[in-house]
PDB file of N, CA and C in Angstrom:
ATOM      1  N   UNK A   1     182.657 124.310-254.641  1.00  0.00           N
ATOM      2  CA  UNK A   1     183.079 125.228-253.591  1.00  0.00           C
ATOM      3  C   UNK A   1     182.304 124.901-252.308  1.00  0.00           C
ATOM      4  N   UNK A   2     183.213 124.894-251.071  1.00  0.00           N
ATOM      5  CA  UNK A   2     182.638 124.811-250.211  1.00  0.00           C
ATOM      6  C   UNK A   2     181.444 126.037-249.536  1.00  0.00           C
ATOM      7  N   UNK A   3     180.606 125.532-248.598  1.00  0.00           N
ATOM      8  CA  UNK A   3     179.577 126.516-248.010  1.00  0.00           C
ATOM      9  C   UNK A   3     180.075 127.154-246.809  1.00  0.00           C
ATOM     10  N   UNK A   4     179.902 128.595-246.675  1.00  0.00           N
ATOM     11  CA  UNK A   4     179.995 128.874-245.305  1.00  0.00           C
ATOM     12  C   UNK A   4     179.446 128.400-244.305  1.00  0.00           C
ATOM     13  N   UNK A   5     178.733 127.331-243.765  1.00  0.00           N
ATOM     14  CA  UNK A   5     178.696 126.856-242.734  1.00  0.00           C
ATOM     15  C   UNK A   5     179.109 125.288-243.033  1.00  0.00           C
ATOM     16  N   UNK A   6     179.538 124.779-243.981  1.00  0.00           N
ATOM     17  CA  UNK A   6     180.598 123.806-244.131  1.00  0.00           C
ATOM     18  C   UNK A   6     181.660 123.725-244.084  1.00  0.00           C
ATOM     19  N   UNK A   7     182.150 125.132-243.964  1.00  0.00           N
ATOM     20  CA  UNK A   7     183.452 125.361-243.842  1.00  0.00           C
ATOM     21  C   UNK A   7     183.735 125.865-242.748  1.00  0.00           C
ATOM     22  N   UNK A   8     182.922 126.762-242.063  1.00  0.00           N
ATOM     23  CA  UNK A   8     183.261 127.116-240.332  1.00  0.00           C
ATOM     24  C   UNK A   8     182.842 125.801-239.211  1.00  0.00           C
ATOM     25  N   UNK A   9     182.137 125.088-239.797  1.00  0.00           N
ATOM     26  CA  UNK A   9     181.769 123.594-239.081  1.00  0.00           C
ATOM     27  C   UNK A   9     183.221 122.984-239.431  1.00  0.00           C
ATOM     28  N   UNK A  10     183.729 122.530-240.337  1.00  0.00           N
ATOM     29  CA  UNK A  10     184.794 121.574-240.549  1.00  0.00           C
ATOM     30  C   UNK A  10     186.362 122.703-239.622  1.00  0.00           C
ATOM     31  N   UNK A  11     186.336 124.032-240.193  1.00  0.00           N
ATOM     32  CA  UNK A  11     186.981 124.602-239.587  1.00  0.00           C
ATOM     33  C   UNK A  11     187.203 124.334-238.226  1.00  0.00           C
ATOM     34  N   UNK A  12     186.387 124.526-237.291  1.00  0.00           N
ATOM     35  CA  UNK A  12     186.163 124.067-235.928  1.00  0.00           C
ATOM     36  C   UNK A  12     186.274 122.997-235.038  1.00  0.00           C
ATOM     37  N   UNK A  13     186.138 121.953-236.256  1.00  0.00           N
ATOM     38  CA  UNK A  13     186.117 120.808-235.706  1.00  0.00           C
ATOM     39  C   UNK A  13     188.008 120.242-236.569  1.00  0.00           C
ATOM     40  N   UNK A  14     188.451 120.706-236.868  1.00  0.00           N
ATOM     41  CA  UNK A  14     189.549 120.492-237.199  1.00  0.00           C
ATOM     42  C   UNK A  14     190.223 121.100-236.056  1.00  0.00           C
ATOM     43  N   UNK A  15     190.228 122.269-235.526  1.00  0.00           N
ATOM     44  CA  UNK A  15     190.797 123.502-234.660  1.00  0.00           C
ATOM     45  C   UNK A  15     190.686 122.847-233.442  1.00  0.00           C
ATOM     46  N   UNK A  16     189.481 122.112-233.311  1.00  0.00           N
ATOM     47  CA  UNK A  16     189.003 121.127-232.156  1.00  0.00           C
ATOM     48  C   UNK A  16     190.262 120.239-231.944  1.00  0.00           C
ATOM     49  N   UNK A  17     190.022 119.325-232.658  1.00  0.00           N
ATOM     50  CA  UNK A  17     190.948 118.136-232.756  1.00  0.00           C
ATOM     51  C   UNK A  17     192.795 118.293-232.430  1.00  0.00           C
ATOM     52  N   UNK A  18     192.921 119.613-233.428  1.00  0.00           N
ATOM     53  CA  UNK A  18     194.161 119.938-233.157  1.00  0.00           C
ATOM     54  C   UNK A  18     194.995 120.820-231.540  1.00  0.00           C
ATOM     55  N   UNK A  19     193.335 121.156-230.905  1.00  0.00           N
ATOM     56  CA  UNK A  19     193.675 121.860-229.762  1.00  0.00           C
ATOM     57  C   UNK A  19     193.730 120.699-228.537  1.00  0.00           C
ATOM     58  N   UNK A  20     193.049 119.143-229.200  1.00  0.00           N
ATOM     59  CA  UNK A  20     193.390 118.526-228.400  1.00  0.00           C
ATOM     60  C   UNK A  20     194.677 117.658-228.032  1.00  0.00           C
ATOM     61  N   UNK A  21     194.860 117.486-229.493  1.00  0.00           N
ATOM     62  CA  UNK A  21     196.157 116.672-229.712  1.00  0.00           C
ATOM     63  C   UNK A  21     197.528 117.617-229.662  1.00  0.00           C
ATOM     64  N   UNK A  22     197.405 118.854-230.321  1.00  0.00           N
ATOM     65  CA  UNK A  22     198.908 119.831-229.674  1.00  0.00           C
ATOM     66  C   UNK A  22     199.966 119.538-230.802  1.00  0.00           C
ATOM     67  N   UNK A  23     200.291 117.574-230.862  1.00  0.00           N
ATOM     68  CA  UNK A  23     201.436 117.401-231.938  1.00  0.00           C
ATOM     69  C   UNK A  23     201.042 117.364-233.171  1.00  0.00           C
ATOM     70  N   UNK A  24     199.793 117.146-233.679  1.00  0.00           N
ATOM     71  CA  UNK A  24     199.725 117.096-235.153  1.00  0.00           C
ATOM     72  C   UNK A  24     199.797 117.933-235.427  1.00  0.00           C
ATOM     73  N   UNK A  25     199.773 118.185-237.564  1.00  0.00           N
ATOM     74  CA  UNK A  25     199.267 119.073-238.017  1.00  0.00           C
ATOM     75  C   UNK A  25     198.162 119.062-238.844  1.00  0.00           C
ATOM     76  N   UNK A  26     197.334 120.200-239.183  1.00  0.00           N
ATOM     77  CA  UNK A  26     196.082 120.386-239.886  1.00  0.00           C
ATOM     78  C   UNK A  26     196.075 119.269-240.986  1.00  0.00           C
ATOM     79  N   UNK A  27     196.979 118.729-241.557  1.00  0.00           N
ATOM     80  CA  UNK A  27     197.240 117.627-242.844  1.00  0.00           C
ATOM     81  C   UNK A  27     196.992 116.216-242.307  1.00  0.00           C
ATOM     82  N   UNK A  28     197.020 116.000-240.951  1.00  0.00           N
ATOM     83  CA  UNK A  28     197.006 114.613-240.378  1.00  0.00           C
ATOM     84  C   UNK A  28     195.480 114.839-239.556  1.00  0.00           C
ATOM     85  N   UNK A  29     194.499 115.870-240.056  1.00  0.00           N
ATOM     86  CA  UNK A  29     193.107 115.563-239.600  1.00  0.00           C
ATOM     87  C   UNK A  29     192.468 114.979-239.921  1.00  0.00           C
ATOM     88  N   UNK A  30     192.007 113.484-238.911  1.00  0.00           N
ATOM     89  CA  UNK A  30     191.742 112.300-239.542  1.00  0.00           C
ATOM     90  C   UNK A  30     190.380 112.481-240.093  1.00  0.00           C
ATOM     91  N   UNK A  31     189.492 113.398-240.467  1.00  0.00           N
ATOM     92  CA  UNK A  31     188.087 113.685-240.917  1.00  0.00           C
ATOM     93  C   UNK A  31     188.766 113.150-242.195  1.00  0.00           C
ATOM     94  N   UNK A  32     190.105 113.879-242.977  1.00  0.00           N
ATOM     95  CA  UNK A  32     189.613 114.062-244.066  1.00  0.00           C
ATOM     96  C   UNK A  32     189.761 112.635-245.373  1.00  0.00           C
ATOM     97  N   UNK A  33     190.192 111.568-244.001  1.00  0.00           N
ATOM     98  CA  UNK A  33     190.205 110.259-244.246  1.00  0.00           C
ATOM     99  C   UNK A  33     188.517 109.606-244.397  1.00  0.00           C
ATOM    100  N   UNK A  34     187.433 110.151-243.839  1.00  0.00           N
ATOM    101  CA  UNK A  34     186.254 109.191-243.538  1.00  0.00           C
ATOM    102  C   UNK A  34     185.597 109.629-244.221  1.00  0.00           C
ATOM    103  N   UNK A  35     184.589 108.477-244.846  1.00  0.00           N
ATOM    104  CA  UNK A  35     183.933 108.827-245.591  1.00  0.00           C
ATOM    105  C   UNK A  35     182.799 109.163-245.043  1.00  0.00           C
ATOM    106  N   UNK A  36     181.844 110.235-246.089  1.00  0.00           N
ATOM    107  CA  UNK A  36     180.635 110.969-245.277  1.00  0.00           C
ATOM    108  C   UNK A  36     180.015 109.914-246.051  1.00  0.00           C
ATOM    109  N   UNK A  37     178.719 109.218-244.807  1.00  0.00           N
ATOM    110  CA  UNK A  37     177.934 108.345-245.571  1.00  0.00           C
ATOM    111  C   UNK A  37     176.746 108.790-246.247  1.00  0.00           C
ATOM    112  N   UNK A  38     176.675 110.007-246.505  1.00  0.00           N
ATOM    113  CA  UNK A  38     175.245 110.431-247.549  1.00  0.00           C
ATOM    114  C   UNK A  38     176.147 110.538-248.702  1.00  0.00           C
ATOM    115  N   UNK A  39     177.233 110.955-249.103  1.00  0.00           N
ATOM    116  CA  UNK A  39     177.639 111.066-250.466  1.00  0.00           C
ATOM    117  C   UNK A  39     178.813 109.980-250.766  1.00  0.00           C
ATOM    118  N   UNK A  40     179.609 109.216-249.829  1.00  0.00           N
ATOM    119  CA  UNK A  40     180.563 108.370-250.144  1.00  0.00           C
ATOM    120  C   UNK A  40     181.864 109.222-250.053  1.00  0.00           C
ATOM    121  N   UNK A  41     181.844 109.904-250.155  1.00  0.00           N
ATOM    122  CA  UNK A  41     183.328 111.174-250.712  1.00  0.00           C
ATOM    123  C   UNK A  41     183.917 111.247-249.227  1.00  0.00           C
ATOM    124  N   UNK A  42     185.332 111.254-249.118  1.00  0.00           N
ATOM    125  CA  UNK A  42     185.758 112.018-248.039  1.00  0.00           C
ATOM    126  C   UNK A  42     186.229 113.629-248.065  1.00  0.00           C
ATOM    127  N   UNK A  43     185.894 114.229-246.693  1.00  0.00           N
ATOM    128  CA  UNK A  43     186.251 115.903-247.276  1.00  0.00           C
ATOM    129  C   UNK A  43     187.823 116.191-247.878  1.00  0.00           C
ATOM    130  N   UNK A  44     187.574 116.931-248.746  1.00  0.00           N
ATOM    131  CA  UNK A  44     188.457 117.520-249.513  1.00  0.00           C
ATOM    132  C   UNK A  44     189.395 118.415-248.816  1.00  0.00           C
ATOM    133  N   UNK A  45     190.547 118.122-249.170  1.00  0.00           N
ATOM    134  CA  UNK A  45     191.835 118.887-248.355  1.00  0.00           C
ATOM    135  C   UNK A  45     191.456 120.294-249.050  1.00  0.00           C
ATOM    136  N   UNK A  46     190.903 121.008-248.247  1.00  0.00           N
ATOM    137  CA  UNK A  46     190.920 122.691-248.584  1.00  0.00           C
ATOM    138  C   UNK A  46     192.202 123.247-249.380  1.00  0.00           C
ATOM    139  N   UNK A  47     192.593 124.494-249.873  1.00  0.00           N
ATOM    140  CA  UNK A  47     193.750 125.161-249.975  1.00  0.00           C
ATOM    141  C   UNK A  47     194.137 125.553-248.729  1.00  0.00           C
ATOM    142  N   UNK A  48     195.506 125.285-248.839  1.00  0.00           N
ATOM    143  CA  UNK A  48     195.922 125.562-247.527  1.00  0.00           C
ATOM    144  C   UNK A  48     195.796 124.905-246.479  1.00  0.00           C
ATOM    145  N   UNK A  49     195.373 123.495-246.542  1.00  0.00           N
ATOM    146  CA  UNK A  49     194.907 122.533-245.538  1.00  0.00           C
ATOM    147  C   UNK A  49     194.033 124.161-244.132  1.00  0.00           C
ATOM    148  N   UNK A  50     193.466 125.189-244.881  1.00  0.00           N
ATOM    149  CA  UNK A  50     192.684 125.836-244.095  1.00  0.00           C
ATOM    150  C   UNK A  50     191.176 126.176-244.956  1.00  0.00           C
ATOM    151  N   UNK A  51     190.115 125.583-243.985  1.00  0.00           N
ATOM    152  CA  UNK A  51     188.563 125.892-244.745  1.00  0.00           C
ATOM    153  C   UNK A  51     188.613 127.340-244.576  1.00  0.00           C
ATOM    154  N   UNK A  52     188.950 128.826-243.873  1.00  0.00           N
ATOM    155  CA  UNK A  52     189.132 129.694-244.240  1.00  0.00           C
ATOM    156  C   UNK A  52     189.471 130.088-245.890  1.00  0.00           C
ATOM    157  N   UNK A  53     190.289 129.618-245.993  1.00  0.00           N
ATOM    158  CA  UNK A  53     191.307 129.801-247.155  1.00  0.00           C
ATOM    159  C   UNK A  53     190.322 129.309-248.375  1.00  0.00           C
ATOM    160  N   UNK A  54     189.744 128.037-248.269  1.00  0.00           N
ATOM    161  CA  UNK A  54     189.089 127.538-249.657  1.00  0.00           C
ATOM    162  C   UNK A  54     188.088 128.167-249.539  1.00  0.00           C
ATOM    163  N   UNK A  55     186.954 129.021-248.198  1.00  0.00           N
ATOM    164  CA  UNK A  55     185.895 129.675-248.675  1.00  0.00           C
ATOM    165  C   UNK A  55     186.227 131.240-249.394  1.00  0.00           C
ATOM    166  N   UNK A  56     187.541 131.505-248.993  1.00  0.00           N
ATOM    167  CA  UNK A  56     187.725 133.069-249.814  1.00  0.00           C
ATOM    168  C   UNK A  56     188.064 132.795-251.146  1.00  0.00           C
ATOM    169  N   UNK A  57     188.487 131.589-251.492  1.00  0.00           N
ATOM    170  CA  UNK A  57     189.304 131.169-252.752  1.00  0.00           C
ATOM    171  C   UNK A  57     190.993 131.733-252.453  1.00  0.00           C
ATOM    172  N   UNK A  58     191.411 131.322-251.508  1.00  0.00           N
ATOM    173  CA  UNK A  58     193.013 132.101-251.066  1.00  0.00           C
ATOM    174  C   UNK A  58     193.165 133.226-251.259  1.00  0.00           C
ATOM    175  N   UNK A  59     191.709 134.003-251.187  1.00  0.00           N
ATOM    176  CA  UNK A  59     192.500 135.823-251.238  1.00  0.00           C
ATOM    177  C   UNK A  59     191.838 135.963-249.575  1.00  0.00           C
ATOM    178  N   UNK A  60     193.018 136.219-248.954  1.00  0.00           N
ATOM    179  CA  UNK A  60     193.165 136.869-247.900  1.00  0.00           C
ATOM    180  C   UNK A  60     192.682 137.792-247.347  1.00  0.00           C
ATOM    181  N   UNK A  61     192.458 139.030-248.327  1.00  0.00           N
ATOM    182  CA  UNK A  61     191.331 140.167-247.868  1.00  0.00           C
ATOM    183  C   UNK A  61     189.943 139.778-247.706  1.00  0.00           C
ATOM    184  N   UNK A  62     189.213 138.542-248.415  1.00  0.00           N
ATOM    185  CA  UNK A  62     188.238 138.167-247.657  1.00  0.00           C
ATOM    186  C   UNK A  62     187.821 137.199-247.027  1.00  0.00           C
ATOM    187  N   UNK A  63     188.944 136.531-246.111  1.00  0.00           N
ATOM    188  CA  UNK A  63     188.977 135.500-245.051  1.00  0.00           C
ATOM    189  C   UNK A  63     187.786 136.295-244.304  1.00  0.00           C
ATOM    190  N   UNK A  64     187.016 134.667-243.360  1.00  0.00           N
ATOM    191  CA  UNK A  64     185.764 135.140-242.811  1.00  0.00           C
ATOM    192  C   UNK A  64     186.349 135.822-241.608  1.00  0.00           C
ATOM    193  N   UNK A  65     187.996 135.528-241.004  1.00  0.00           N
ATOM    194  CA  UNK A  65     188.163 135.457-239.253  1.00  0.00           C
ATOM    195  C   UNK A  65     189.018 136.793-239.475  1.00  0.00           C
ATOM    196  N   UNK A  66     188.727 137.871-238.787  1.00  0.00           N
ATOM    197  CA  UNK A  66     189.626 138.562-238.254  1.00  0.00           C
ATOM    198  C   UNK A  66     190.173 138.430-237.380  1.00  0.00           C
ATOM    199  N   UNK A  67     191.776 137.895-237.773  1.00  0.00           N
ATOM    200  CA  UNK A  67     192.821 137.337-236.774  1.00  0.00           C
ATOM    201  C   UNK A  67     193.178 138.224-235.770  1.00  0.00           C
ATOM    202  N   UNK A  68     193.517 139.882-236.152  1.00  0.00           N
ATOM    203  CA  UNK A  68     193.650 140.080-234.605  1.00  0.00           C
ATOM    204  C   UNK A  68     192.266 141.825-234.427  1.00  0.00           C
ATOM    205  N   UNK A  69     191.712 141.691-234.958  1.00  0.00           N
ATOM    206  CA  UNK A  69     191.054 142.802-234.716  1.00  0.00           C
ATOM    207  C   UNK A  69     190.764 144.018-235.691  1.00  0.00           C
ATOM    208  N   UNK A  70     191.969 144.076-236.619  1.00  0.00           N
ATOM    209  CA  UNK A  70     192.484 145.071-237.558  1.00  0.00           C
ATOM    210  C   UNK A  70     192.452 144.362-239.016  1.00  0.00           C
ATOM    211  N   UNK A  71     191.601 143.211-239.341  1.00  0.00           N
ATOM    212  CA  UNK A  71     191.274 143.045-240.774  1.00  0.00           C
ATOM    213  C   UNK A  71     192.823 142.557-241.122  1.00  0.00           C
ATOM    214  N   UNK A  72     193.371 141.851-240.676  1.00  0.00           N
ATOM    215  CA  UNK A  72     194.953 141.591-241.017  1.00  0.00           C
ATOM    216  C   UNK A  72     194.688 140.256-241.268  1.00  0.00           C
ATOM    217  N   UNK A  73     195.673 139.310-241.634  1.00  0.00           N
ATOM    218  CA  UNK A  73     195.506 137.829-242.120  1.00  0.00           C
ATOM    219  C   UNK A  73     195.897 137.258-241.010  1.00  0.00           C
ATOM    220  N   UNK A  74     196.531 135.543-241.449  1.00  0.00           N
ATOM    221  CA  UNK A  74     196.997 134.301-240.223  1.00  0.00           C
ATOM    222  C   UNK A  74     197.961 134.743-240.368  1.00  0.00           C
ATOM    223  N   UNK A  75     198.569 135.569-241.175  1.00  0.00           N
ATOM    224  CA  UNK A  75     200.474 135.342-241.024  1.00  0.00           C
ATOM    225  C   UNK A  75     200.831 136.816-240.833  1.00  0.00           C
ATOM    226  N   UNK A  76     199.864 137.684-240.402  1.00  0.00           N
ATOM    227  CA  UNK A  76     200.083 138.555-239.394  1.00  0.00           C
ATOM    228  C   UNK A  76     201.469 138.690-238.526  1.00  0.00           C
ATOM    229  N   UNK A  77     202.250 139.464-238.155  1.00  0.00           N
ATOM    230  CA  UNK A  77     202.894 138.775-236.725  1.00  0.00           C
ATOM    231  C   UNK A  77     202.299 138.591-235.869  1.00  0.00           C
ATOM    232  N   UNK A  78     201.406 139.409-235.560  1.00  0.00           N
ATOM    233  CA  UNK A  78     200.909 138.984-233.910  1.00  0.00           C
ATOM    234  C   UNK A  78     199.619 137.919-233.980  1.00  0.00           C
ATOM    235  N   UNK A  79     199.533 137.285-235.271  1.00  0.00           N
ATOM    236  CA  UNK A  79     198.314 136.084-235.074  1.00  0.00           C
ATOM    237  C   UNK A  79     197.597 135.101-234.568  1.00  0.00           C
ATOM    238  N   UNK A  80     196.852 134.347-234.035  1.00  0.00           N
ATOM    239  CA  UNK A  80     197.332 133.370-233.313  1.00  0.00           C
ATOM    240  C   UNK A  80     197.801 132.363-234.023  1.00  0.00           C
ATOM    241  N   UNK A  81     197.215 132.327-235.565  1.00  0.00           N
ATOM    242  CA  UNK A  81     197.835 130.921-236.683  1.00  0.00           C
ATOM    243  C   UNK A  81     199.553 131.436-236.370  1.00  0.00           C
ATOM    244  N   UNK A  82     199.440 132.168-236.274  1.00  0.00           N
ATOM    245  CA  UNK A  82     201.127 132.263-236.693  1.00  0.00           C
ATOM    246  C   UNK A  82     202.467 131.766-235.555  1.00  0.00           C
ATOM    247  N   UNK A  83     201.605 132.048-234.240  1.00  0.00           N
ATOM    248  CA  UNK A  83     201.865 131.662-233.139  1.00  0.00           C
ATOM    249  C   UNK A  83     201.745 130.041-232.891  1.00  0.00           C
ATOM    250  N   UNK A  84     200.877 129.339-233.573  1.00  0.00           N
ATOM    251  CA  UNK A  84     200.219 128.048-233.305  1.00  0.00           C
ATOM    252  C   UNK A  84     201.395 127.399-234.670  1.00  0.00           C
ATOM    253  N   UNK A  85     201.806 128.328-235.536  1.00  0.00           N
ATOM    254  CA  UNK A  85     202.821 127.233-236.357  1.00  0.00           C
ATOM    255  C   UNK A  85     204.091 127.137-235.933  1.00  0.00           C
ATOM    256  N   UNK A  86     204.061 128.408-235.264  1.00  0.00           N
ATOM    257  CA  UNK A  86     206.095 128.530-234.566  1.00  0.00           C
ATOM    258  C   UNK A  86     205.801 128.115-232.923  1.00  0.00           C
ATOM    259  N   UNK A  87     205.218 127.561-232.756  1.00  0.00           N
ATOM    260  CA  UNK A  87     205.338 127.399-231.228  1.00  0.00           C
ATOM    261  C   UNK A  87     206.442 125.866-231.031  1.00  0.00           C
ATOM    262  N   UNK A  88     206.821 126.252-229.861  1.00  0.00           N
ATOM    263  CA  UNK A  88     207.723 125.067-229.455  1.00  0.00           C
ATOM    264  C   UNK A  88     207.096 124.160-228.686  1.00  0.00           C
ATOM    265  N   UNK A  89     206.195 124.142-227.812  1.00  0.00           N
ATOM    266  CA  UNK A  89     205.747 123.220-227.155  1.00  0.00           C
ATOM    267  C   UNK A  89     204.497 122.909-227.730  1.00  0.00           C
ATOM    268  N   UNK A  90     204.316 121.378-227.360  1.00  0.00           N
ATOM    269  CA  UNK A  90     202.901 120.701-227.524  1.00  0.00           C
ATOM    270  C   UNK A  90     201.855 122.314-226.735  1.00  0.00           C
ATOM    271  N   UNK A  91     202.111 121.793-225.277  1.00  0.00           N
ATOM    272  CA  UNK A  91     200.919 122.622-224.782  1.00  0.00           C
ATOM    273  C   UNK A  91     200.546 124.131-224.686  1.00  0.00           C
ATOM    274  N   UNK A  92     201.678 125.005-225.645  1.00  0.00           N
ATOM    275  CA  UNK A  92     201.544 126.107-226.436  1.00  0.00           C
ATOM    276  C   UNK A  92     200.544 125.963-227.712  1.00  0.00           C
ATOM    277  N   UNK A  93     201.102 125.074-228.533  1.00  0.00           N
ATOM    278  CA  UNK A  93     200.091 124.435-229.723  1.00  0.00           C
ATOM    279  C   UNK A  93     198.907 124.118-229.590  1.00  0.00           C
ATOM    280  N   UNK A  94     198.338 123.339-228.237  1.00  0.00           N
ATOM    281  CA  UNK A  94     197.263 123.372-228.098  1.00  0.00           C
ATOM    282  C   UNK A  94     196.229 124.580-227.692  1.00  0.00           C
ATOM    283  N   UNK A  95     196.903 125.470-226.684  1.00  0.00           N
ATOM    284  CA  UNK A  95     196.610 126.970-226.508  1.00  0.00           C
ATOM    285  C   UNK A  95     196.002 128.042-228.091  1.00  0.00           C
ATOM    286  N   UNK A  96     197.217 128.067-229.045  1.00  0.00           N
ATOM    287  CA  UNK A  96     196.864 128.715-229.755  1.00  0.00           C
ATOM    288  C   UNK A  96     195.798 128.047-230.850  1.00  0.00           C
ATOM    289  N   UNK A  97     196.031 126.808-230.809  1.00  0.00           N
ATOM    290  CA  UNK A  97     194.603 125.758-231.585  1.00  0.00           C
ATOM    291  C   UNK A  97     193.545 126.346-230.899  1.00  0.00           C
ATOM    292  N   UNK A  98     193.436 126.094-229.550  1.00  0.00           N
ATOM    293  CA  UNK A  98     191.964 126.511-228.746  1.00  0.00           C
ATOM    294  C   UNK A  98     191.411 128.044-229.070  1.00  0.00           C
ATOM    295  N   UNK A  99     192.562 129.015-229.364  1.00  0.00           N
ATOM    296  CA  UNK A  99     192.414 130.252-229.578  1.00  0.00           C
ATOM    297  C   UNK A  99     191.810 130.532-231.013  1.00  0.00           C
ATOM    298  N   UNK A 100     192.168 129.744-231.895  1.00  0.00           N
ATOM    299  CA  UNK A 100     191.752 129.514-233.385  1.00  0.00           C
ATOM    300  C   UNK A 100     190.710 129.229-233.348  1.00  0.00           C
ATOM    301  N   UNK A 101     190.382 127.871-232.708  1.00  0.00           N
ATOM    302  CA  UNK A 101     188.960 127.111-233.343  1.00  0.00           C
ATOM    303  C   UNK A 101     187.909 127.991-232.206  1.00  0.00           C
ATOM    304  N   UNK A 102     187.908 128.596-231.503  1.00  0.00           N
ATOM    305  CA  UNK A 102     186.971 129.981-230.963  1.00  0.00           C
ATOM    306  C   UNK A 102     187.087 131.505-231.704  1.00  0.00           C
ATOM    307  N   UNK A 103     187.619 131.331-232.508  1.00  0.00           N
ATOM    308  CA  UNK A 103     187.660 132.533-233.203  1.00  0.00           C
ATOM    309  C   UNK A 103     186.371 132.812-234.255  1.00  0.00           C
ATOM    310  N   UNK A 104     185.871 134.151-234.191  1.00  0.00           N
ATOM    311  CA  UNK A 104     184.502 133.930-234.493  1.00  0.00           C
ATOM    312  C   UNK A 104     185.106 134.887-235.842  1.00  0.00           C
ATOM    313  N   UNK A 105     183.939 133.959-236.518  1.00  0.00           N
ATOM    314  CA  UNK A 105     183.751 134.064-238.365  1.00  0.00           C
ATOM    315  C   UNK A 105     182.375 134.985-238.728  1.00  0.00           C
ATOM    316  N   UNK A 106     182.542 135.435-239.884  1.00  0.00           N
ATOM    317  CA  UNK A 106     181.790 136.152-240.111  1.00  0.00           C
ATOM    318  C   UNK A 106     181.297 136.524-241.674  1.00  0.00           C
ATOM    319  N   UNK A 107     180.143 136.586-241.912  1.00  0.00           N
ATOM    320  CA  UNK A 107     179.808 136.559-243.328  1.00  0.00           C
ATOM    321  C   UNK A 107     180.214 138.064-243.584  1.00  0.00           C
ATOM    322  N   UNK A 108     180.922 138.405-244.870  1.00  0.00           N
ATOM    323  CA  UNK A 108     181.282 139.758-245.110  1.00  0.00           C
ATOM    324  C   UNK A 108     180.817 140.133-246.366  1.00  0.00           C
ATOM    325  N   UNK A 109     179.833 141.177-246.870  1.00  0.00           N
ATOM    326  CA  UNK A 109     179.389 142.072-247.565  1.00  0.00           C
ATOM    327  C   UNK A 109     180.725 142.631-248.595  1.00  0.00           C
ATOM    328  N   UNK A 110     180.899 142.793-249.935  1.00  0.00           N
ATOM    329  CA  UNK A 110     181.781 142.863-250.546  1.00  0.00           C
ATOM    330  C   UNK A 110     181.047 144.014-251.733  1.00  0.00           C
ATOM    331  N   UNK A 111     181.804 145.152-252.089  1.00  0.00           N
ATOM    332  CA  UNK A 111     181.055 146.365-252.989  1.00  0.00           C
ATOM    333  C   UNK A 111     182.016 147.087-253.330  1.00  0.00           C
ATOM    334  N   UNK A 112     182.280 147.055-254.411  1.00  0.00           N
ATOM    335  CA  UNK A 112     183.363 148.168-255.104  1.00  0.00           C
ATOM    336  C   UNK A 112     184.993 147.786-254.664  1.00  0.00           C
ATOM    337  N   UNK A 113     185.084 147.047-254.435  1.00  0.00           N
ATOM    338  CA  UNK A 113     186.637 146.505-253.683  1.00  0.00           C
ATOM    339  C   UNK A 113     186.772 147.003-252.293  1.00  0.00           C
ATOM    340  N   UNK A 114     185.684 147.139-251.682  1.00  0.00           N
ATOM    341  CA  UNK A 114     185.516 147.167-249.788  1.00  0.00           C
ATOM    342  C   UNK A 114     184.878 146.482-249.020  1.00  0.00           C
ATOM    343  N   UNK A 115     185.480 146.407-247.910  1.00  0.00           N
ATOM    344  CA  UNK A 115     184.232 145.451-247.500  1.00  0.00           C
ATOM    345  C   UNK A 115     183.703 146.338-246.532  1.00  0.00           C
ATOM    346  N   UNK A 116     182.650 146.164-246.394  1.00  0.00           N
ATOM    347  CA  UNK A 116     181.294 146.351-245.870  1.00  0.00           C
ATOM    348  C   UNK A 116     181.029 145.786-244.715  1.00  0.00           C
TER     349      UNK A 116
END
C-alpha cells in the first residue's frame, strides 16, 4: 500500500503534468513508465489510475481531498474531476487539472464509522 505522502507527491505531480499537457489522460503519465533508481520498480498504476483512490483503498468516504467543500467525492456534479473528464477543450482540461493538482489533502481521523 501506498504512503500518504507518496501518494499526494505522485498525486500532484501527475495533476502537474496533466495541467500542462490538457490532451492526455491520467493512464498516459509517463512517471509510471520510469524506473525509480533506489528500487528498480516503476510506480504502480493506482486504482483508478487515481493515488487518491489507492490510498483510501476505493472507498470514497475516505478520500484525502474534499472535492467541493461538503465531504462529497470526484464524481460529484459540481467536481472539478468531473469537470476535467467532460470538458471539451484542451485549455478547459488544463484549468480543471490545475484546480485538482492544488487541491489540498488531508490526513483524516476515522472512529466508529465517522470521520473526525
Amino acid at each position: 500500500m501506498i504512503s500518504f505522502k507518496n501518494a499526494e507527491r505522485c498525486h500532484k505531480r501527475m495533476w502537474n503534468w496533466l495541467a500542462k499537457t490538457g490532451s492526455k489522460t491520467k493512464f498516459a503519465w509517463p512517471e509510471f513508465y520510469i524506473l525509480n533508481p533506489k528500487n528498480g520498480r516503476v510506480i504502480q498504476f493506482p486504482d483508478n489510475d487515481c493515488f487518491a483512490c489507492e490510498l483510501n483503498q476505493d472507498n470514497c468516504r475516505f478520500c484525502p481531498i474534499d472535492w467541493n467543500g461538503k465531504g462529497e467525492d470526484c464524481y460529484s456534479p459540481n467536481s472539478p474531476y468531473l469537470k476535467w473528464e467532460n470538458a471539451k477543450t484542451i485549455k478547459t482540461r488544463k484549468r480543471y487539472a490545475a484546480i485538482i493538482r492544488d487541491m489540498l489533502w488531508k490526513r483524516r481521523i476515522y472512529a466508529r464509522n465517522k470521520i473526525l
